[in-house]
PDB file of N, CA and C in Angstrom:
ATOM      1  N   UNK A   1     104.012 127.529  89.030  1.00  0.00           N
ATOM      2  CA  UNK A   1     103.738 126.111  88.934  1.00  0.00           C
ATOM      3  C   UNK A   1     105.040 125.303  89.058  1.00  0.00           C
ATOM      4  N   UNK A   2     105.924 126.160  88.489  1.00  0.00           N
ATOM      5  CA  UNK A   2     107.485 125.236  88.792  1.00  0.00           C
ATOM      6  C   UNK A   2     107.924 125.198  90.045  1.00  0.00           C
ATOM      7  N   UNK A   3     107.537 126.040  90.574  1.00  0.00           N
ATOM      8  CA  UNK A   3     108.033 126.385  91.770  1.00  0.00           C
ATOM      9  C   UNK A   3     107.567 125.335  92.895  1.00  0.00           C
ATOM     10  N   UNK A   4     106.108 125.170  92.842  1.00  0.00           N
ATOM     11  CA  UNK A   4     105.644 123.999  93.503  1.00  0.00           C
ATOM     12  C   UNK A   4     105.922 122.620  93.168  1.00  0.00           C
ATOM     13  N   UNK A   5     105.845 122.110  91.395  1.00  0.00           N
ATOM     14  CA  UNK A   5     105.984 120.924  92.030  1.00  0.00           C
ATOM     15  C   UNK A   5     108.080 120.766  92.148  1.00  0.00           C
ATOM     16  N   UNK A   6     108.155 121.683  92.218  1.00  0.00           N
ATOM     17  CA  UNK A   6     109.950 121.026  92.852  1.00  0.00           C
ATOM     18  C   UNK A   6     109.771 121.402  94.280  1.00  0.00           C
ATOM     19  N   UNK A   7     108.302 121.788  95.010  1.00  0.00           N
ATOM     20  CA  UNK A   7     108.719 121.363  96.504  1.00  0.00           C
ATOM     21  C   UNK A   7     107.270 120.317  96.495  1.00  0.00           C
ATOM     22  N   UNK A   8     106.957 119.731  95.540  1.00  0.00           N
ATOM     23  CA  UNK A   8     106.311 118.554  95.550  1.00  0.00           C
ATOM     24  C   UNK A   8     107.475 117.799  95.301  1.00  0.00           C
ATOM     25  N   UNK A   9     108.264 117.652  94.726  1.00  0.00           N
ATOM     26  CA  UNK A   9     109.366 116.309  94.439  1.00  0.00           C
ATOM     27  C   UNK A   9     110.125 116.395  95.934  1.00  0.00           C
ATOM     28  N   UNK A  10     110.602 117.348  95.951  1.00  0.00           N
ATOM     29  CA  UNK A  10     111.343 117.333  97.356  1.00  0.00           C
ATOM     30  C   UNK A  10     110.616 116.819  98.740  1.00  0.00           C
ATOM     31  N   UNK A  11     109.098 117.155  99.608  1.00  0.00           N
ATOM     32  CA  UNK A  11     108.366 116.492  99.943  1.00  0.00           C
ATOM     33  C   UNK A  11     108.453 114.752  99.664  1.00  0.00           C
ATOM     34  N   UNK A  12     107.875 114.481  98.451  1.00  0.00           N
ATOM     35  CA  UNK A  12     108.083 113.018  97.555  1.00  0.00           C
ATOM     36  C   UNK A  12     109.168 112.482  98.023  1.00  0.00           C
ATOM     37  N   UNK A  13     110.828 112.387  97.826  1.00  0.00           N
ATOM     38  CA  UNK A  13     111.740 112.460  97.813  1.00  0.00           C
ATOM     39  C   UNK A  13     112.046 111.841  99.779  1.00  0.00           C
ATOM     40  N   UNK A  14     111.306 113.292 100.570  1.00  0.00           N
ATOM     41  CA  UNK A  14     111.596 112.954 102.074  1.00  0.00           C
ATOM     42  C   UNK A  14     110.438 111.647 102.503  1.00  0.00           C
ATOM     43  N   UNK A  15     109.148 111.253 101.831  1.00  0.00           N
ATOM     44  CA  UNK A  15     108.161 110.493 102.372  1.00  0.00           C
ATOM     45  C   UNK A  15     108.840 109.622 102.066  1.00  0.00           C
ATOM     46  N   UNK A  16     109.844 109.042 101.003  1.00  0.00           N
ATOM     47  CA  UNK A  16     110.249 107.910 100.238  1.00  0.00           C
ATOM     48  C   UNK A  16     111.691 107.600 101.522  1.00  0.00           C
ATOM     49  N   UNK A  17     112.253 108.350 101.528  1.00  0.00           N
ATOM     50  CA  UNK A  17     113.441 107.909 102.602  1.00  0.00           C
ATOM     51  C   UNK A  17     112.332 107.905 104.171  1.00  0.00           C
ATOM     52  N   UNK A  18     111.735 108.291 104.320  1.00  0.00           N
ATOM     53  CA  UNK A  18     111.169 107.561 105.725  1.00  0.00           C
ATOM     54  C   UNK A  18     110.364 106.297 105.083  1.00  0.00           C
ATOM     55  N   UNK A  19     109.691 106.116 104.209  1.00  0.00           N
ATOM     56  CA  UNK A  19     109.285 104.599 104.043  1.00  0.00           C
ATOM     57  C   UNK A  19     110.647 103.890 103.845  1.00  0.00           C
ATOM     58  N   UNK A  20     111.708 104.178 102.931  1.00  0.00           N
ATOM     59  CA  UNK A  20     112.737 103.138 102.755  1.00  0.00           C
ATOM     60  C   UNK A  20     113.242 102.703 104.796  1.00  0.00           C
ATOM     61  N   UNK A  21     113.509 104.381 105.445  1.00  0.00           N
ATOM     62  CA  UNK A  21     114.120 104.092 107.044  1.00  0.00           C
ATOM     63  C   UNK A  21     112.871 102.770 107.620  1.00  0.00           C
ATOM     64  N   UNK A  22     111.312 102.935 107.608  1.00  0.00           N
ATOM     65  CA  UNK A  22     111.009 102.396 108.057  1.00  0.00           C
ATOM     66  C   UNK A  22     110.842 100.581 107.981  1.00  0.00           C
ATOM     67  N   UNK A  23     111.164 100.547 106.791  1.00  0.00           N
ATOM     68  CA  UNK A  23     111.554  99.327 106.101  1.00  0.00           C
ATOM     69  C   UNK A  23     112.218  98.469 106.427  1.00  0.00           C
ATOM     70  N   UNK A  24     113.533  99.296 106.520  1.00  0.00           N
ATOM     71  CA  UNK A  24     115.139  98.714 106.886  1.00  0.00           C
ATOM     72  C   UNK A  24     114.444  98.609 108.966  1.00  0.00           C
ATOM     73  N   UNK A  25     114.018  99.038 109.636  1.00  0.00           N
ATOM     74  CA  UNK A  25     113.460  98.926 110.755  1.00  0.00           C
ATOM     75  C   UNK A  25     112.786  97.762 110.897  1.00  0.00           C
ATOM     76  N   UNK A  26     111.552  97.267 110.221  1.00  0.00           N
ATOM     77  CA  UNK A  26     111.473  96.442 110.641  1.00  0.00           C
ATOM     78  C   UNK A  26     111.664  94.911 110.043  1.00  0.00           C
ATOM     79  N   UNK A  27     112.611  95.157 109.067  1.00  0.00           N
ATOM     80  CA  UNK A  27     113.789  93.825 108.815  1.00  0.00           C
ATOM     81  C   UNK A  27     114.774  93.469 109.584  1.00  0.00           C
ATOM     82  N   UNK A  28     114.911  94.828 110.261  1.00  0.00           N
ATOM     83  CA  UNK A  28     116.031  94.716 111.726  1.00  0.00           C
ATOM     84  C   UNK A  28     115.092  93.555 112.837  1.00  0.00           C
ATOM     85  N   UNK A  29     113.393  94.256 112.733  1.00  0.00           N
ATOM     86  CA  UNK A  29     112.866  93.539 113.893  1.00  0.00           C
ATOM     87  C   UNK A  29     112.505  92.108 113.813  1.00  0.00           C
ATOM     88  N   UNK A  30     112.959  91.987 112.329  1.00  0.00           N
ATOM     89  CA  UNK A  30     112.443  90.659 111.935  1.00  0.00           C
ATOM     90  C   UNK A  30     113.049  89.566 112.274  1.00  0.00           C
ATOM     91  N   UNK A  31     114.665  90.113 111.887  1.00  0.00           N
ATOM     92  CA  UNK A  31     115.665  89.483 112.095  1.00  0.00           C
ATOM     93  C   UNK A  31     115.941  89.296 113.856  1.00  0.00           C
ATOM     94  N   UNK A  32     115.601  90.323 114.880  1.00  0.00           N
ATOM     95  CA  UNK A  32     115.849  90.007 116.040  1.00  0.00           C
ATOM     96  C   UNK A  32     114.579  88.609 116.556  1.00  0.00           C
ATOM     97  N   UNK A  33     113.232  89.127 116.146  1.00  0.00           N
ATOM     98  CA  UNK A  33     112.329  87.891 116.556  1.00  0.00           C
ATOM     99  C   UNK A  33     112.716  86.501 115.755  1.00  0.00           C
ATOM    100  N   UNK A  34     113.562  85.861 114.935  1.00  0.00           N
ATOM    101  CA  UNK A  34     113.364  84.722 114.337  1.00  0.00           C
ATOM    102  C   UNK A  34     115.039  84.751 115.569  1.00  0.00           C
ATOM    103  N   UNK A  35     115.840  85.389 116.030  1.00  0.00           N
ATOM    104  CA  UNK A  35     117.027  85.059 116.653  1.00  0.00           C
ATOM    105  C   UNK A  35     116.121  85.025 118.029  1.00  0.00           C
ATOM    106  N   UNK A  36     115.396  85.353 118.698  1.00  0.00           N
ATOM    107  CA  UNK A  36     114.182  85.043 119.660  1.00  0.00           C
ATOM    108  C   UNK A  36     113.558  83.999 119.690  1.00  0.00           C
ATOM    109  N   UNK A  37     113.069  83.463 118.556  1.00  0.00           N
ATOM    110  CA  UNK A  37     111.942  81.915 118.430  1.00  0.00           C
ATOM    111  C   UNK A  37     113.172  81.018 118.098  1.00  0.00           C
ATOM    112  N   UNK A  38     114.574  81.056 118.080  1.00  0.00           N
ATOM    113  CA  UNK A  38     115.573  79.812 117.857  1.00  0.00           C
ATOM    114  C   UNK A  38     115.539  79.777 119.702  1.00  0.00           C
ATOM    115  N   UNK A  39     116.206  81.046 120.390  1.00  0.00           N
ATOM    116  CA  UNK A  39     116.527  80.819 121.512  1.00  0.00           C
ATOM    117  C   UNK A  39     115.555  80.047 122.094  1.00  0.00           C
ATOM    118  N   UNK A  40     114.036  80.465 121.835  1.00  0.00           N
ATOM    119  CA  UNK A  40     112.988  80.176 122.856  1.00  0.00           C
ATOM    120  C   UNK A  40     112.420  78.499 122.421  1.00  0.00           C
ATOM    121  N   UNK A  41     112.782  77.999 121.300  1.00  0.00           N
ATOM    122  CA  UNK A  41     112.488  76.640 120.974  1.00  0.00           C
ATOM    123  C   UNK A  41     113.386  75.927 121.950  1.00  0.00           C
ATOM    124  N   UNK A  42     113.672  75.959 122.706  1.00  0.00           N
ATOM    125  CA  UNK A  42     114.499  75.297 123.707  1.00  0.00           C
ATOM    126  C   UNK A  42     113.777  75.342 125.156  1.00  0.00           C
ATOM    127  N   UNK A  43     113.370  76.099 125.017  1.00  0.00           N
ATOM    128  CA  UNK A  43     112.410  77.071 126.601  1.00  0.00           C
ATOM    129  C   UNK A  43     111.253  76.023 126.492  1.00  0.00           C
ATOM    130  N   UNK A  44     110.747  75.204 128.045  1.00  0.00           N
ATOM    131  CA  UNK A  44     109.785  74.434 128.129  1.00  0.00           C
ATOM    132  C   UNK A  44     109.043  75.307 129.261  1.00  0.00           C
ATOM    133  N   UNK A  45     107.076  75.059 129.055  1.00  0.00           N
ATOM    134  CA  UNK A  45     106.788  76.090 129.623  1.00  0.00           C
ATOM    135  C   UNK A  45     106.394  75.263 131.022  1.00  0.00           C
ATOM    136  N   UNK A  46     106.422  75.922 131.798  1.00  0.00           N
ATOM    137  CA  UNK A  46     106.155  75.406 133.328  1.00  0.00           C
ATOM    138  C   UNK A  46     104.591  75.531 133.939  1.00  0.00           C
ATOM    139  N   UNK A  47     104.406  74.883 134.482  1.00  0.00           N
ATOM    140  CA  UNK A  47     102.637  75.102 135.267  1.00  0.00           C
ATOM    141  C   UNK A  47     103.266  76.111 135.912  1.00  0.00           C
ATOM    142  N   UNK A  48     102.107  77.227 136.497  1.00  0.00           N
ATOM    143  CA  UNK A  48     102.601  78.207 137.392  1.00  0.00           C
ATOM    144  C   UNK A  48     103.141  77.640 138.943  1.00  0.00           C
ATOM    145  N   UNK A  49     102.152  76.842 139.228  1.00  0.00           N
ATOM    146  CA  UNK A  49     102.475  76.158 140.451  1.00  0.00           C
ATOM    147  C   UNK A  49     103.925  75.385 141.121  1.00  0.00           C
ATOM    148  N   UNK A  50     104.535  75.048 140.122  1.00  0.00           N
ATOM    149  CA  UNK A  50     105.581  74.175 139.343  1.00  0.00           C
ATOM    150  C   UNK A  50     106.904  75.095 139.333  1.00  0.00           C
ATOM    151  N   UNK A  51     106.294  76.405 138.191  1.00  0.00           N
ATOM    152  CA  UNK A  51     107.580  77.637 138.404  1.00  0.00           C
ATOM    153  C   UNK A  51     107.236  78.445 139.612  1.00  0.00           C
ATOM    154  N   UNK A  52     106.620  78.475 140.072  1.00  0.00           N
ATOM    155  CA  UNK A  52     106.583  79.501 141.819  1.00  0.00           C
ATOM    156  C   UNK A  52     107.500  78.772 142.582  1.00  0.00           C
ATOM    157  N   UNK A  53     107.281  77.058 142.512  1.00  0.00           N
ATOM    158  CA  UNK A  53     108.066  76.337 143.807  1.00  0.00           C
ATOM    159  C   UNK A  53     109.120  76.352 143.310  1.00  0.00           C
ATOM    160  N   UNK A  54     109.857  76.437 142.428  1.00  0.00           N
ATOM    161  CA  UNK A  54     111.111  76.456 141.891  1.00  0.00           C
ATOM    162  C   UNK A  54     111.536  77.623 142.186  1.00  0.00           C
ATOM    163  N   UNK A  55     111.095  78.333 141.758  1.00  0.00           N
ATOM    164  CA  UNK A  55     111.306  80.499 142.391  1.00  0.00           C
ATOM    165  C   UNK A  55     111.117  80.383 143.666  1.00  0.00           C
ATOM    166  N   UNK A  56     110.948  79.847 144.540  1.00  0.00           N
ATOM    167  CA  UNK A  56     110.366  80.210 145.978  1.00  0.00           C
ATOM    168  C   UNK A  56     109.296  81.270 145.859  1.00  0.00           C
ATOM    169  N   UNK A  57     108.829  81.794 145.412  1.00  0.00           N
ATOM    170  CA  UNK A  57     107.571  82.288 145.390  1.00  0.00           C
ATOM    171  C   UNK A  57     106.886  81.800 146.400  1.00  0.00           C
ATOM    172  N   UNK A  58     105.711  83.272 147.014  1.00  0.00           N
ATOM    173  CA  UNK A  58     104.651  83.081 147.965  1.00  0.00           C
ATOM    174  C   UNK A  58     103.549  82.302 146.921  1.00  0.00           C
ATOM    175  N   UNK A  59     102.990  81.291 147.910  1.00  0.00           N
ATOM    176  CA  UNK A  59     101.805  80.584 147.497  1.00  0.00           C
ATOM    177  C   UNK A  59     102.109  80.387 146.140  1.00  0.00           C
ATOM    178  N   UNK A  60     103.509  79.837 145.610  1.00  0.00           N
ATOM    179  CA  UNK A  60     104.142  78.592 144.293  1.00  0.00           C
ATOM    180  C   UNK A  60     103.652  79.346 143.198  1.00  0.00           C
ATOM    181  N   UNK A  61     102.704  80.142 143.107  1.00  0.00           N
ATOM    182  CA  UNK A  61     102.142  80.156 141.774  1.00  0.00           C
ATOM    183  C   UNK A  61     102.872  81.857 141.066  1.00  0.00           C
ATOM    184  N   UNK A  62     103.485  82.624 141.999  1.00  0.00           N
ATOM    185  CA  UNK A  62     104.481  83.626 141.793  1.00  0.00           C
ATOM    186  C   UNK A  62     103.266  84.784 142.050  1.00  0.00           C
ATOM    187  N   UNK A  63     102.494  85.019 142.100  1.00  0.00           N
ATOM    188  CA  UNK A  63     100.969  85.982 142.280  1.00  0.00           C
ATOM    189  C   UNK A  63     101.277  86.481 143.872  1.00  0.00           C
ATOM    190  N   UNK A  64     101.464  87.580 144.127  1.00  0.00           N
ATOM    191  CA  UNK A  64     101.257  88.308 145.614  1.00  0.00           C
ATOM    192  C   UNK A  64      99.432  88.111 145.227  1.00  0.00           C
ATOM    193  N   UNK A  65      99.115  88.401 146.978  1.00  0.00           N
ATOM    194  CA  UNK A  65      97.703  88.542 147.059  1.00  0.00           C
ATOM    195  C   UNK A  65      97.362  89.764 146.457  1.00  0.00           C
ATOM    196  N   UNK A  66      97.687  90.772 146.493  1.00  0.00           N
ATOM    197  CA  UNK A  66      97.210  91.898 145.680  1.00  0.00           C
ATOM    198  C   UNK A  66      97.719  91.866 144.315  1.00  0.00           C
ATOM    199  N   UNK A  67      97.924  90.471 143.566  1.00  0.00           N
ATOM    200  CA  UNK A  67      98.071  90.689 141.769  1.00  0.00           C
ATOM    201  C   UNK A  67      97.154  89.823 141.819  1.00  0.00           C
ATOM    202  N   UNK A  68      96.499  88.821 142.933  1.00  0.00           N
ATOM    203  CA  UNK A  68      95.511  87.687 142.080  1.00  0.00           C
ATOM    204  C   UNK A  68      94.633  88.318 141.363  1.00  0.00           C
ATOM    205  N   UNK A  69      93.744  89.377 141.994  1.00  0.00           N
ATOM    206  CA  UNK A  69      92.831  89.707 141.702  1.00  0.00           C
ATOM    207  C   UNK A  69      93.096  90.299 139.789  1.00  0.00           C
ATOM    208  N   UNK A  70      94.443  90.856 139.770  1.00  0.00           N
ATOM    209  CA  UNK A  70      94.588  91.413 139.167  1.00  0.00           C
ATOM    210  C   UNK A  70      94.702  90.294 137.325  1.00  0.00           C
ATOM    211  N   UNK A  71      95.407  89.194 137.604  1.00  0.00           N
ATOM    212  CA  UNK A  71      95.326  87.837 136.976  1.00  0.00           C
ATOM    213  C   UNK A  71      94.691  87.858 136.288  1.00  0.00           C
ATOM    214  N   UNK A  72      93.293  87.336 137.114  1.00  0.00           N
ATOM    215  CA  UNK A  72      91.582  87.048 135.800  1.00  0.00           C
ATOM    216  C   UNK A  72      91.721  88.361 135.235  1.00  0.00           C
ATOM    217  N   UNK A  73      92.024  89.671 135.317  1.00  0.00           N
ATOM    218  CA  UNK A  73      91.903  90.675 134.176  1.00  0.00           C
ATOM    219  C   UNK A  73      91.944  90.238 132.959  1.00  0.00           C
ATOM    220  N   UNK A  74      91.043  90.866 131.673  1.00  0.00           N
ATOM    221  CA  UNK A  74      91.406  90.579 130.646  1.00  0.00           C
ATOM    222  C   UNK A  74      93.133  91.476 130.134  1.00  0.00           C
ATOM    223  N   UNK A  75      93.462  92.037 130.781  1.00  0.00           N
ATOM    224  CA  UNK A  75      94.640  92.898 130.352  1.00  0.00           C
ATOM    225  C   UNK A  75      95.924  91.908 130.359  1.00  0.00           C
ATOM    226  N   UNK A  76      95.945  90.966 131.268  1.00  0.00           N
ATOM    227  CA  UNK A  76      97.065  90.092 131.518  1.00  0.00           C
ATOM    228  C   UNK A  76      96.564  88.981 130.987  1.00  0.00           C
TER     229      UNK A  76
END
């Protein structure tokens, strides 16, 4: 019985440092998206039509004929 739970604490011990690693992870990611939404509060969004002619884009709206279709997807 001793024997197990000291490889129950040890187990315990490794789940606790991957929750603490995963933690410190995504305070890292937290910190990169709020340095993301400062940059992007500056960013004005464009009609597509608007950013294609500015890009030179075929037919202004930046879409080749073989992505229109692809567009109305619910995936994009």
């Amino acid at each position: 019985m001793k024997t197990e739970f000291g490889k129950y604490g040890e187990v315990l011990e490794k789940v606790q440092r991957k929750l603490h690693e995963a933690s410190n992870t995504i305070d890292k990611v937290s910190v990169r998206r709020r340095a993301i939404d400062r940059k992007l509060r500056g960013v004005e969004i464009l009609p597509e039509m608007e950013a294609g002619a500015i890009l030179n884009l075929p037919g202004g709206n930046g879409l080749d004929e073989d992505d229109s279709a692809d567009a109305d997807s619910p995936e994009h």
